[in-house]
PDB file of N, CA and C in Angstrom:
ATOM      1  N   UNK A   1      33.076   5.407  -8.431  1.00  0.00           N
ATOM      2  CA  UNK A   1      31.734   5.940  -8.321  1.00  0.00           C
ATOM      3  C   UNK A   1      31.813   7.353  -7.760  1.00  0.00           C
ATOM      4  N   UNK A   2      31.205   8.366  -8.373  1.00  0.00           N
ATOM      5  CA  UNK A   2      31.248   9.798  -7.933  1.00  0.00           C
ATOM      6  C   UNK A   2      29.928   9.661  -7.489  1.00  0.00           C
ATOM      7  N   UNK A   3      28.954   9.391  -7.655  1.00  0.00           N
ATOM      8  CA  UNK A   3      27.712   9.648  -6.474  1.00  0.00           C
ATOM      9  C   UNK A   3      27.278   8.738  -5.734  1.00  0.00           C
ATOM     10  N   UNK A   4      27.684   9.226  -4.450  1.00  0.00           N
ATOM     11  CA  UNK A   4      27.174   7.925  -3.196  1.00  0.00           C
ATOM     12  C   UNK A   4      26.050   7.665  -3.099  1.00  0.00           C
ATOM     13  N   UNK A   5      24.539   8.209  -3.611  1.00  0.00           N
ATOM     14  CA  UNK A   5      23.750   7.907  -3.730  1.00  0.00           C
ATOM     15  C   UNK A   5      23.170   6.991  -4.729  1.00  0.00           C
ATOM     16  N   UNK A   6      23.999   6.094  -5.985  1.00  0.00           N
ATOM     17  CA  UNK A   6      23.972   5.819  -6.656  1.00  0.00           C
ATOM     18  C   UNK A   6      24.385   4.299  -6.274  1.00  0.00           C
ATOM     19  N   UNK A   7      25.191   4.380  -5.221  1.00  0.00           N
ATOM     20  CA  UNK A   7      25.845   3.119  -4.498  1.00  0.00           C
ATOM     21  C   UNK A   7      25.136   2.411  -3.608  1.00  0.00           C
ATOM     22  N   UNK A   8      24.135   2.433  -3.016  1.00  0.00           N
ATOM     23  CA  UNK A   8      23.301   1.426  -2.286  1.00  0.00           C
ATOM     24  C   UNK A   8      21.725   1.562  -3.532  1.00  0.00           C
ATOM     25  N   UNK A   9      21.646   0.059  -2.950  1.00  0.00           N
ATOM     26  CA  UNK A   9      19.996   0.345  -4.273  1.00  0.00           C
ATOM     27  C   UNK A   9      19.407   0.006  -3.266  1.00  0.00           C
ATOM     28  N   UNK A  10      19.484  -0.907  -2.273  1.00  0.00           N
ATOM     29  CA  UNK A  10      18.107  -0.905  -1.152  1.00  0.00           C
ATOM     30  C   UNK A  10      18.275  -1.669  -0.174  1.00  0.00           C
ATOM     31  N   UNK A  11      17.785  -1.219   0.913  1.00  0.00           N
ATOM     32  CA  UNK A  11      17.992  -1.921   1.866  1.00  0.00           C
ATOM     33  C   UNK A  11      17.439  -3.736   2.214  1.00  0.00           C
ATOM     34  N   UNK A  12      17.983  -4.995   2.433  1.00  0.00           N
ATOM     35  CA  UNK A  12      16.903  -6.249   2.390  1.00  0.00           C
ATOM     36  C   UNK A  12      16.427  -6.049   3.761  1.00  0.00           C
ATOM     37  N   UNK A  13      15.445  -6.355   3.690  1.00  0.00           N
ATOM     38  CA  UNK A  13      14.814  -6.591   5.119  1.00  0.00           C
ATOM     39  C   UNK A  13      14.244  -7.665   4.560  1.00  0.00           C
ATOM     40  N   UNK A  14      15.003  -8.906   5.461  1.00  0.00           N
ATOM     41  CA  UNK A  14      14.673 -10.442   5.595  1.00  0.00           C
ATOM     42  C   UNK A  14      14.374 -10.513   7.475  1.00  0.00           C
ATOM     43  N   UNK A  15      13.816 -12.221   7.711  1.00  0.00           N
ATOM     44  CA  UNK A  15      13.553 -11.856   9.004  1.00  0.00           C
ATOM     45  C   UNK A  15      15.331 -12.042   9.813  1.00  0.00           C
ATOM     46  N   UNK A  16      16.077 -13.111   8.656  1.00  0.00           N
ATOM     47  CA  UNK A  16      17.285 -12.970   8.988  1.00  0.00           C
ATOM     48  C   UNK A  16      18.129 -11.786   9.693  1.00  0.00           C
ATOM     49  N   UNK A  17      17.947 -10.480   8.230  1.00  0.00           N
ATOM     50  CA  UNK A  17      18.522  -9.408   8.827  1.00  0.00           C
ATOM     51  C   UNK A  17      17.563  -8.443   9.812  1.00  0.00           C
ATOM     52  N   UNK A  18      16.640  -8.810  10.201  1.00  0.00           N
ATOM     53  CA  UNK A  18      15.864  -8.263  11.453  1.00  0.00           C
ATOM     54  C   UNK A  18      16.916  -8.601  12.475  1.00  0.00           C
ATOM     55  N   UNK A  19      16.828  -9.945  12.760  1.00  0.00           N
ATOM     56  CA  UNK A  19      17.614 -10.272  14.070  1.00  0.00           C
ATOM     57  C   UNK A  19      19.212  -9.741  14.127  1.00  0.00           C
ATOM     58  N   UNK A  20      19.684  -9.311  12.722  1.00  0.00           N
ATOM     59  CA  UNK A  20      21.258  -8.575  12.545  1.00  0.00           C
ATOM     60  C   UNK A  20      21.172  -7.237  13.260  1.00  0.00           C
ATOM     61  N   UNK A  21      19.815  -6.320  12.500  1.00  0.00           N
ATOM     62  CA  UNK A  21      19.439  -5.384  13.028  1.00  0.00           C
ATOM     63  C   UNK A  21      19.263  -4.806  14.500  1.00  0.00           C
ATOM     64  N   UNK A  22      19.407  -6.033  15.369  1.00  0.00           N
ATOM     65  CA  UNK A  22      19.453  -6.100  16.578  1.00  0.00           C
ATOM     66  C   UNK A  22      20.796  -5.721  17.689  1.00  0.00           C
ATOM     67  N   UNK A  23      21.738  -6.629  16.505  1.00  0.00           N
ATOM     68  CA  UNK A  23      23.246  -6.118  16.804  1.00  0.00           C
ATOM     69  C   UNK A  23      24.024  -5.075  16.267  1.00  0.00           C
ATOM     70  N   UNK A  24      23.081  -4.145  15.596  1.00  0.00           N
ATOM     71  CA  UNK A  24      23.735  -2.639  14.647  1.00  0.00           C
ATOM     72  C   UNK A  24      23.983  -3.384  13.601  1.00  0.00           C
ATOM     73  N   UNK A  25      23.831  -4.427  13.190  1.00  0.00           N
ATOM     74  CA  UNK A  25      24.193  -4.884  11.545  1.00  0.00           C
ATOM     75  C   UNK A  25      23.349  -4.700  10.693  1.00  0.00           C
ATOM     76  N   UNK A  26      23.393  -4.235   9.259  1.00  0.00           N
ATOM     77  CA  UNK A  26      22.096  -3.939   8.379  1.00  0.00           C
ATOM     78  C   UNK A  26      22.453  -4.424   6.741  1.00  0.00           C
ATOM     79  N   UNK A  27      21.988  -4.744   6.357  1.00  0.00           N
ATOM     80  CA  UNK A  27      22.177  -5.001   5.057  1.00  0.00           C
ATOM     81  C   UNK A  27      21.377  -4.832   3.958  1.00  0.00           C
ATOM     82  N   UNK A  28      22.113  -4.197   3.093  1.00  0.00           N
ATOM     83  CA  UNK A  28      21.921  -3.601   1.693  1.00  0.00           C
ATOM     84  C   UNK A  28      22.245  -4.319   0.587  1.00  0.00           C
ATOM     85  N   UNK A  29      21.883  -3.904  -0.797  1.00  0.00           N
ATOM     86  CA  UNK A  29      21.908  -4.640  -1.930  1.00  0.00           C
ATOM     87  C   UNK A  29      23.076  -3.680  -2.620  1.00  0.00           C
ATOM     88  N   UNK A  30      24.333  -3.495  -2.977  1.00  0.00           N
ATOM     89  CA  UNK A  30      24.708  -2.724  -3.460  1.00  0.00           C
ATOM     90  C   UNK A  30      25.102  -2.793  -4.772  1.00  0.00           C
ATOM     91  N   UNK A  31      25.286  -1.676  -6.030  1.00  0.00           N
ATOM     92  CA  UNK A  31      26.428  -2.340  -7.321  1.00  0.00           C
ATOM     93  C   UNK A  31      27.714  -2.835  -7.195  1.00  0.00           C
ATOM     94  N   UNK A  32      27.306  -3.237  -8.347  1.00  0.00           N
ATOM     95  CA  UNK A  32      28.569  -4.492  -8.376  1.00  0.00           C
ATOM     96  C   UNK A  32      29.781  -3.920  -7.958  1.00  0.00           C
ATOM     97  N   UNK A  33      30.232  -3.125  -8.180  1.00  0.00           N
ATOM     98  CA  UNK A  33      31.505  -2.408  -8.250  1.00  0.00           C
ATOM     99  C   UNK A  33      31.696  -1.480  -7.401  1.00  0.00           C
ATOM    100  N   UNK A  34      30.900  -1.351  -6.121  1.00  0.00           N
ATOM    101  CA  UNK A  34      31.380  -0.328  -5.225  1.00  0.00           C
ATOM    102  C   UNK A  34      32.385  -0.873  -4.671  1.00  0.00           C
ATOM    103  N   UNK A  35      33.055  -0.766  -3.884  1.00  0.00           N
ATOM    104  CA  UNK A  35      33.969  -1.032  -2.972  1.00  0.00           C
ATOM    105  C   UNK A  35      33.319  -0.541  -1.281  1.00  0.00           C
ATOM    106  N   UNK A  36      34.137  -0.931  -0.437  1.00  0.00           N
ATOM    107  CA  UNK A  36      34.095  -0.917   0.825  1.00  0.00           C
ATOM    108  C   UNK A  36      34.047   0.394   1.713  1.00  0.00           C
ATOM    109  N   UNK A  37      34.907   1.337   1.081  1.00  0.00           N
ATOM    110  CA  UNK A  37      34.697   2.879   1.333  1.00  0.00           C
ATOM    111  C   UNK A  37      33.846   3.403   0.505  1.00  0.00           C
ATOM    112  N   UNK A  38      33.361   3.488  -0.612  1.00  0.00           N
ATOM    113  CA  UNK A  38      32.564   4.103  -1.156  1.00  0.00           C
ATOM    114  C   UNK A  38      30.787   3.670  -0.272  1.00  0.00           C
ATOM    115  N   UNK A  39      30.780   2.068  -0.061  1.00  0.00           N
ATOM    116  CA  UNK A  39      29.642   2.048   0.485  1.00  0.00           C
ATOM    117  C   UNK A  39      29.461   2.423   2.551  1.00  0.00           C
ATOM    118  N   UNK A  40      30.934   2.466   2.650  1.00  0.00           N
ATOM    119  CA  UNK A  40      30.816   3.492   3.952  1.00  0.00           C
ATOM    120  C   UNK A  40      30.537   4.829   3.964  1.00  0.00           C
ATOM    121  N   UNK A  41      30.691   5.575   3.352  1.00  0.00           N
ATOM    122  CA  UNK A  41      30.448   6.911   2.969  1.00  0.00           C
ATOM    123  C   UNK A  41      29.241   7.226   2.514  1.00  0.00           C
ATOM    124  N   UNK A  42      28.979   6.046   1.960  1.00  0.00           N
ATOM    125  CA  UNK A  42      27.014   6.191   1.290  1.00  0.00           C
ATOM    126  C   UNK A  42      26.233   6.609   2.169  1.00  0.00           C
ATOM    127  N   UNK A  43      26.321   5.186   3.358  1.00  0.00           N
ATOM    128  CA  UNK A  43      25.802   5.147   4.426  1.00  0.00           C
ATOM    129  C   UNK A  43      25.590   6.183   5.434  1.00  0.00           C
ATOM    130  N   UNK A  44      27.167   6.982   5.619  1.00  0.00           N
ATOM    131  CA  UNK A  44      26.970   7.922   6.326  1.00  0.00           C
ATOM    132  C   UNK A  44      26.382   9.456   5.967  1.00  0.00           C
ATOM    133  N   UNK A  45      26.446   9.242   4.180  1.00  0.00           N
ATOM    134  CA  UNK A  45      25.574  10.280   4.064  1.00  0.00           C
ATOM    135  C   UNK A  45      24.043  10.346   3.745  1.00  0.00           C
ATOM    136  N   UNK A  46      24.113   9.189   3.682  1.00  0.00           N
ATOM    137  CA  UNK A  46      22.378   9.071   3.823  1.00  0.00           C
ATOM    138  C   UNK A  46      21.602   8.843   5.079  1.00  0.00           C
ATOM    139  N   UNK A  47      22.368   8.624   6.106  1.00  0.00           N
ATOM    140  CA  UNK A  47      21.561   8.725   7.371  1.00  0.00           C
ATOM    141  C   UNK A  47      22.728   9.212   8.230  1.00  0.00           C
ATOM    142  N   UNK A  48      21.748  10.234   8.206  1.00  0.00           N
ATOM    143  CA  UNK A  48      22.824  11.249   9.133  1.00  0.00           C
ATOM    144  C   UNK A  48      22.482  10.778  10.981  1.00  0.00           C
ATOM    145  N   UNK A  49      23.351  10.737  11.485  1.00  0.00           N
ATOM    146  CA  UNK A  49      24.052  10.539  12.631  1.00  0.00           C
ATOM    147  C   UNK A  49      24.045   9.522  13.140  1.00  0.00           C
ATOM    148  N   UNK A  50      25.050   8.765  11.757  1.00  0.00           N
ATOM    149  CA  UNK A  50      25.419   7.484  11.990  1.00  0.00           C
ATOM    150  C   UNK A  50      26.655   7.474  11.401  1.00  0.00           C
ATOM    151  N   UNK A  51      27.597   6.229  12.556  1.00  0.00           N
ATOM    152  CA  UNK A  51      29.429   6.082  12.419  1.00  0.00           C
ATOM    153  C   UNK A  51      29.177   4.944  11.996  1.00  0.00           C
ATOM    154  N   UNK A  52      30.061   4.422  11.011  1.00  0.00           N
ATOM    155  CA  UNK A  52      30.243   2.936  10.203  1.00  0.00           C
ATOM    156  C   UNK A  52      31.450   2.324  10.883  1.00  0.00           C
ATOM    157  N   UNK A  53      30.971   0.926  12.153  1.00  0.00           N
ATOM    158  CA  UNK A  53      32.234   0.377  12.128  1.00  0.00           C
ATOM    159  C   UNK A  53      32.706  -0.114  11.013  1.00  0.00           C
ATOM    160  N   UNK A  54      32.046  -1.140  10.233  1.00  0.00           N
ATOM    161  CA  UNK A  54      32.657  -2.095   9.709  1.00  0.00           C
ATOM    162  C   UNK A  54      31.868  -2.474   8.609  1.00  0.00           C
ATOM    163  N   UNK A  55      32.606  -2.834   7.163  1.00  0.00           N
ATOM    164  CA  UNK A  55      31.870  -2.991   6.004  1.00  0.00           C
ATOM    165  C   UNK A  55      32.300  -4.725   5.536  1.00  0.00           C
ATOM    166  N   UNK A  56      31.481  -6.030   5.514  1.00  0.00           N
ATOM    167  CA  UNK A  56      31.307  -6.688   5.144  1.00  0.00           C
ATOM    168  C   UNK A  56      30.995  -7.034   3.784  1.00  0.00           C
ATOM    169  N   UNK A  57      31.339  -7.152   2.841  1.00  0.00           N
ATOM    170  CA  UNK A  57      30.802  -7.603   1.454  1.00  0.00           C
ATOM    171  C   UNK A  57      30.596  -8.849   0.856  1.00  0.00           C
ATOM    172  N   UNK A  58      29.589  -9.225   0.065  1.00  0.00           N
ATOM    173  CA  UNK A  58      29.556 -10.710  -0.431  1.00  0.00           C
ATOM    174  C   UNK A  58      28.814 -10.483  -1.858  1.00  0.00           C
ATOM    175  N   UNK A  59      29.232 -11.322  -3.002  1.00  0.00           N
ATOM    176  CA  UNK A  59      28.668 -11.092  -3.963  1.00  0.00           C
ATOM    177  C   UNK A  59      27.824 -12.225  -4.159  1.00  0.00           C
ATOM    178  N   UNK A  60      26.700 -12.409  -4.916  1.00  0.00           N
ATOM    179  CA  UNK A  60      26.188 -13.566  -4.786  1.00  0.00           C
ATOM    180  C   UNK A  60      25.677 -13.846  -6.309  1.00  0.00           C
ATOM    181  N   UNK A  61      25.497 -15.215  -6.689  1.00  0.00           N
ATOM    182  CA  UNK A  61      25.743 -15.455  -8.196  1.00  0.00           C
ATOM    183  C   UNK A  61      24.055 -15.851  -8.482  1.00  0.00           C
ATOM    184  N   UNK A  62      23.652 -15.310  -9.375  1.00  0.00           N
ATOM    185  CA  UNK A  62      22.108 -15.372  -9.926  1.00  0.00           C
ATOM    186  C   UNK A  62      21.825 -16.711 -10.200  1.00  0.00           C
ATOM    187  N   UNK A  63      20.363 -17.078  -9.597  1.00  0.00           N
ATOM    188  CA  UNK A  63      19.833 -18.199 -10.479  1.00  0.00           C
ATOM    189  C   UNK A  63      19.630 -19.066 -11.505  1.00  0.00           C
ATOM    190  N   UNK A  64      19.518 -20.197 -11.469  1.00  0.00           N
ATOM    191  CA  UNK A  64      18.995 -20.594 -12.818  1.00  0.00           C
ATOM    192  C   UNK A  64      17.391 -20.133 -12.747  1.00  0.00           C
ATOM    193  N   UNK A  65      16.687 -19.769 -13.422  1.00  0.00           N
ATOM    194  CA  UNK A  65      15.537 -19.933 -13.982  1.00  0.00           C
ATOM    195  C   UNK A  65      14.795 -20.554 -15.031  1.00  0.00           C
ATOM    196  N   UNK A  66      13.553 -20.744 -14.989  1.00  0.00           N
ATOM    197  CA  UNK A  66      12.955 -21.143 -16.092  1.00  0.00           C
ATOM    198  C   UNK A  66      12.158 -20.517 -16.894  1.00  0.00           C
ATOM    199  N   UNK A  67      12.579 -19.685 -18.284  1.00  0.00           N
ATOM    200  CA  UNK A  67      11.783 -19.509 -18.939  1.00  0.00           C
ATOM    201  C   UNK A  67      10.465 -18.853 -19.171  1.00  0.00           C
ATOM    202  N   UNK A  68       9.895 -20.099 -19.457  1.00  0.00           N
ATOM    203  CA  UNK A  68       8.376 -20.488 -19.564  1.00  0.00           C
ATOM    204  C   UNK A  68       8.106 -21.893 -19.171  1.00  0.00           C
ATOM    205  N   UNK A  69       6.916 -21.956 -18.738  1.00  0.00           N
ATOM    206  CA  UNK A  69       6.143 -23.104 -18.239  1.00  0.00           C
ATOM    207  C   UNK A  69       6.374 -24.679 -19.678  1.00  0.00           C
ATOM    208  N   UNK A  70       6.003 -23.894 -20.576  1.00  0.00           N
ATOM    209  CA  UNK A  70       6.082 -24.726 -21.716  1.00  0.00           C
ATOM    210  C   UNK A  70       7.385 -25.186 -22.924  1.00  0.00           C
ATOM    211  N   UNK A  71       8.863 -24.626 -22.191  1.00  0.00           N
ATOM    212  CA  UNK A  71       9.725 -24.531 -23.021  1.00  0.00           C
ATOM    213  C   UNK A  71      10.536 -24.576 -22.198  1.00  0.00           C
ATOM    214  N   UNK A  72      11.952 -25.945 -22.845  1.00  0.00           N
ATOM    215  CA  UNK A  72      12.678 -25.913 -21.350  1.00  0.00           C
ATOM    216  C   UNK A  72      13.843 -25.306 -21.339  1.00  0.00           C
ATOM    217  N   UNK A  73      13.761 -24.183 -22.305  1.00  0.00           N
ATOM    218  CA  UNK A  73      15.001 -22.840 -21.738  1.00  0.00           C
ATOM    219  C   UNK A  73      14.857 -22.641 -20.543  1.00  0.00           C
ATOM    220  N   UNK A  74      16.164 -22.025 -20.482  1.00  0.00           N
ATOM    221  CA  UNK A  74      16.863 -21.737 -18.743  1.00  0.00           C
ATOM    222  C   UNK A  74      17.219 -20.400 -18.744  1.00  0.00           C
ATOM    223  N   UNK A  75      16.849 -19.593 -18.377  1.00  0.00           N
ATOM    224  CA  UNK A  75      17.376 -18.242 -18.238  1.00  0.00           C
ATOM    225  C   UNK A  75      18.285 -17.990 -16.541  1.00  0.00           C
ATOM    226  N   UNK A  76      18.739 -17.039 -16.306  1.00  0.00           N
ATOM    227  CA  UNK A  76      19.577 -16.781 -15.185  1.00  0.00           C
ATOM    228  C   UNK A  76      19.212 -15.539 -14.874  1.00  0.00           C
ATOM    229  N   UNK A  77      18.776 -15.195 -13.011  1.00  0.00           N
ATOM    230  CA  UNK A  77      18.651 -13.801 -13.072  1.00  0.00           C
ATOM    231  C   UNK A  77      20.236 -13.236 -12.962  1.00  0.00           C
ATOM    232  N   UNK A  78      19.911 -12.123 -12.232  1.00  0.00           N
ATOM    233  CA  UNK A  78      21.252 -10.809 -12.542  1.00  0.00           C
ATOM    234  C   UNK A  78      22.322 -11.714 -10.733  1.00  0.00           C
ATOM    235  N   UNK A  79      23.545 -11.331 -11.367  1.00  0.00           N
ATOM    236  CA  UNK A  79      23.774 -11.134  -9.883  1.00  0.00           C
ATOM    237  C   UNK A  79      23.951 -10.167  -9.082  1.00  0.00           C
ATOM    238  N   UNK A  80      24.109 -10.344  -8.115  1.00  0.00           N
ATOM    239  CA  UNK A  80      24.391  -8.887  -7.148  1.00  0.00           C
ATOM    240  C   UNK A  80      25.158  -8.776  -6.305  1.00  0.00           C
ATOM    241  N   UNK A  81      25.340  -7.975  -5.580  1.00  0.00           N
ATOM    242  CA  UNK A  81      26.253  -7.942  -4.232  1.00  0.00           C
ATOM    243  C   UNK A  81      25.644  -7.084  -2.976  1.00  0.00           C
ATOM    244  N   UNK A  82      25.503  -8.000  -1.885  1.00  0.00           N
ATOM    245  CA  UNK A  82      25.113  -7.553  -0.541  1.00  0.00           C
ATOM    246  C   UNK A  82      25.962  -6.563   0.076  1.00  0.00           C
ATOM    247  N   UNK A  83      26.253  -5.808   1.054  1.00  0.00           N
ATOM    248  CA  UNK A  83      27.039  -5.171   2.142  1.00  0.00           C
ATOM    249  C   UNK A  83      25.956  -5.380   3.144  1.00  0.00           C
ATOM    250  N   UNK A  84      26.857  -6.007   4.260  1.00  0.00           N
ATOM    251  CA  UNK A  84      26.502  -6.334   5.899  1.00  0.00           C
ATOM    252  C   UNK A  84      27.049  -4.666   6.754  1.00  0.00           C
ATOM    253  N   UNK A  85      26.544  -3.840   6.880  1.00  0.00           N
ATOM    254  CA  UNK A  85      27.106  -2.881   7.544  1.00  0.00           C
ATOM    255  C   UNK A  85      26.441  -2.895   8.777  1.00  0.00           C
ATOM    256  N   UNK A  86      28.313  -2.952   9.649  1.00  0.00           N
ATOM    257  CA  UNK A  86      27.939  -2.566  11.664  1.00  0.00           C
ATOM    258  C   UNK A  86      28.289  -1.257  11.935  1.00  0.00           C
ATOM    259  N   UNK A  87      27.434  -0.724  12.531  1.00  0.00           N
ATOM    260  CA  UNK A  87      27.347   0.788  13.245  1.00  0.00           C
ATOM    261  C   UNK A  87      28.090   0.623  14.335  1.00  0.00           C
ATOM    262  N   UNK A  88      29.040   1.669  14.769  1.00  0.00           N
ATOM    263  CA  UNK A  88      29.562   2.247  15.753  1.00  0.00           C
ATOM    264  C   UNK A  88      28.290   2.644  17.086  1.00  0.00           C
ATOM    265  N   UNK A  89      27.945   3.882  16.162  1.00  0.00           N
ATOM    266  CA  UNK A  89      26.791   4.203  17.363  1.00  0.00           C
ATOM    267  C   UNK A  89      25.757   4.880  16.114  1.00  0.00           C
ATOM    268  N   UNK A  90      24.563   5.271  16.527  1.00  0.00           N
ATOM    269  CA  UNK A  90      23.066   5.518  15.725  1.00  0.00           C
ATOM    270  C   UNK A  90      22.581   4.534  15.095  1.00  0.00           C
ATOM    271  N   UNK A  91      21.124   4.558  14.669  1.00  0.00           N
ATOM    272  CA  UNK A  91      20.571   2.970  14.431  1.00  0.00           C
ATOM    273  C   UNK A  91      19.982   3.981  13.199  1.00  0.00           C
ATOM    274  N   UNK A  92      19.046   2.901  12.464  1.00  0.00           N
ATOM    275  CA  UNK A  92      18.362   3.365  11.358  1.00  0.00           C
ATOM    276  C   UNK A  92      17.252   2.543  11.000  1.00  0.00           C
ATOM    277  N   UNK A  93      16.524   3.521  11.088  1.00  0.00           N
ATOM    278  CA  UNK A  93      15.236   2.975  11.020  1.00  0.00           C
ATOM    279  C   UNK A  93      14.355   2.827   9.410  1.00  0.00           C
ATOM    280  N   UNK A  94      14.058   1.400   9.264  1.00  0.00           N
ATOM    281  CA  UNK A  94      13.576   1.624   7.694  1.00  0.00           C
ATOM    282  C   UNK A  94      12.312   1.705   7.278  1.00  0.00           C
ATOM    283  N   UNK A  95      11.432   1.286   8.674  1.00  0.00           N
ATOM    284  CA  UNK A  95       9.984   1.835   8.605  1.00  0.00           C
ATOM    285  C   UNK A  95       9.598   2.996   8.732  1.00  0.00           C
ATOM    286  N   UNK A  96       9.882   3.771   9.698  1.00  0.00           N
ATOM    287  CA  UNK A  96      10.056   5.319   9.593  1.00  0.00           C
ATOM    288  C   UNK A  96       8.650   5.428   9.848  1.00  0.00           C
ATOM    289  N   UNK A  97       8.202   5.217  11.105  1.00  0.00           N
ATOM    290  CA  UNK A  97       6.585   4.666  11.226  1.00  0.00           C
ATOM    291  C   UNK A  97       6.144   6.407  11.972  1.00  0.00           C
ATOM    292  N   UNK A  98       4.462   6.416  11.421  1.00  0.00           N
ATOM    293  CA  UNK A  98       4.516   7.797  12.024  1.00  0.00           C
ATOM    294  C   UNK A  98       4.546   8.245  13.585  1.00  0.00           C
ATOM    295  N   UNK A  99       5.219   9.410  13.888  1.00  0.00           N
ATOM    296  CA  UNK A  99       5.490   9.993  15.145  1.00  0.00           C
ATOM    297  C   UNK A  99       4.433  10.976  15.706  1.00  0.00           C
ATOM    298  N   UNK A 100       4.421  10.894  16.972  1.00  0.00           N
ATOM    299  CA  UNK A 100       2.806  11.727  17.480  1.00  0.00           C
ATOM    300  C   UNK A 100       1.834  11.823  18.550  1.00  0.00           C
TER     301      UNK A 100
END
């Protein structure tokens, strides 16, 4: 991947990762295919004055779904892959609530 901005698609905010958020842990949705340094480097260039201890990864395998109500095809969504990232030191804020 040549653009690190291309490598995180969004941050989850579950109430799960609230309480992570507590311990500098944060988690993102990333492509499939980043790797572990590429999504450390993302991080640090998208929020500036912040150190990446540690990059966690997990991929996770899409659903079954259904279809339609009336037809009993099964469709599957996409899968994806999480990164758990712990900060050294600086936090990040994803509400970004106004200041004043």
């Amino acid at each position: 991947m040549n653009d690190l901005y291309s490598v995180i698609k969004r941050p989850l905010i579950t109430e799960k990762n609230s309480v992570l958020g507590e311990q500098n842990t944060y988690c993102f949705e990333v492509v499939r295919n980043a790797n572990k340094i590429e999504i450390r480097q993302a991080v640090e260039a998208l929020f500036e004055g912040v150190k990446v201890k540690s990059v966690n990864t997990t991929a996770v395998k899409g659903q079954e779904r259904r279809v339609s109500k009336r037809s009993a095809r099964m469709g599957r969504s996409a899968d994806t892959k999480k990164a758990f990232v712990t900060l050294k030191e600086g936090t990040i804020d994803f509400y970004g609530g106004a200041q004043g």
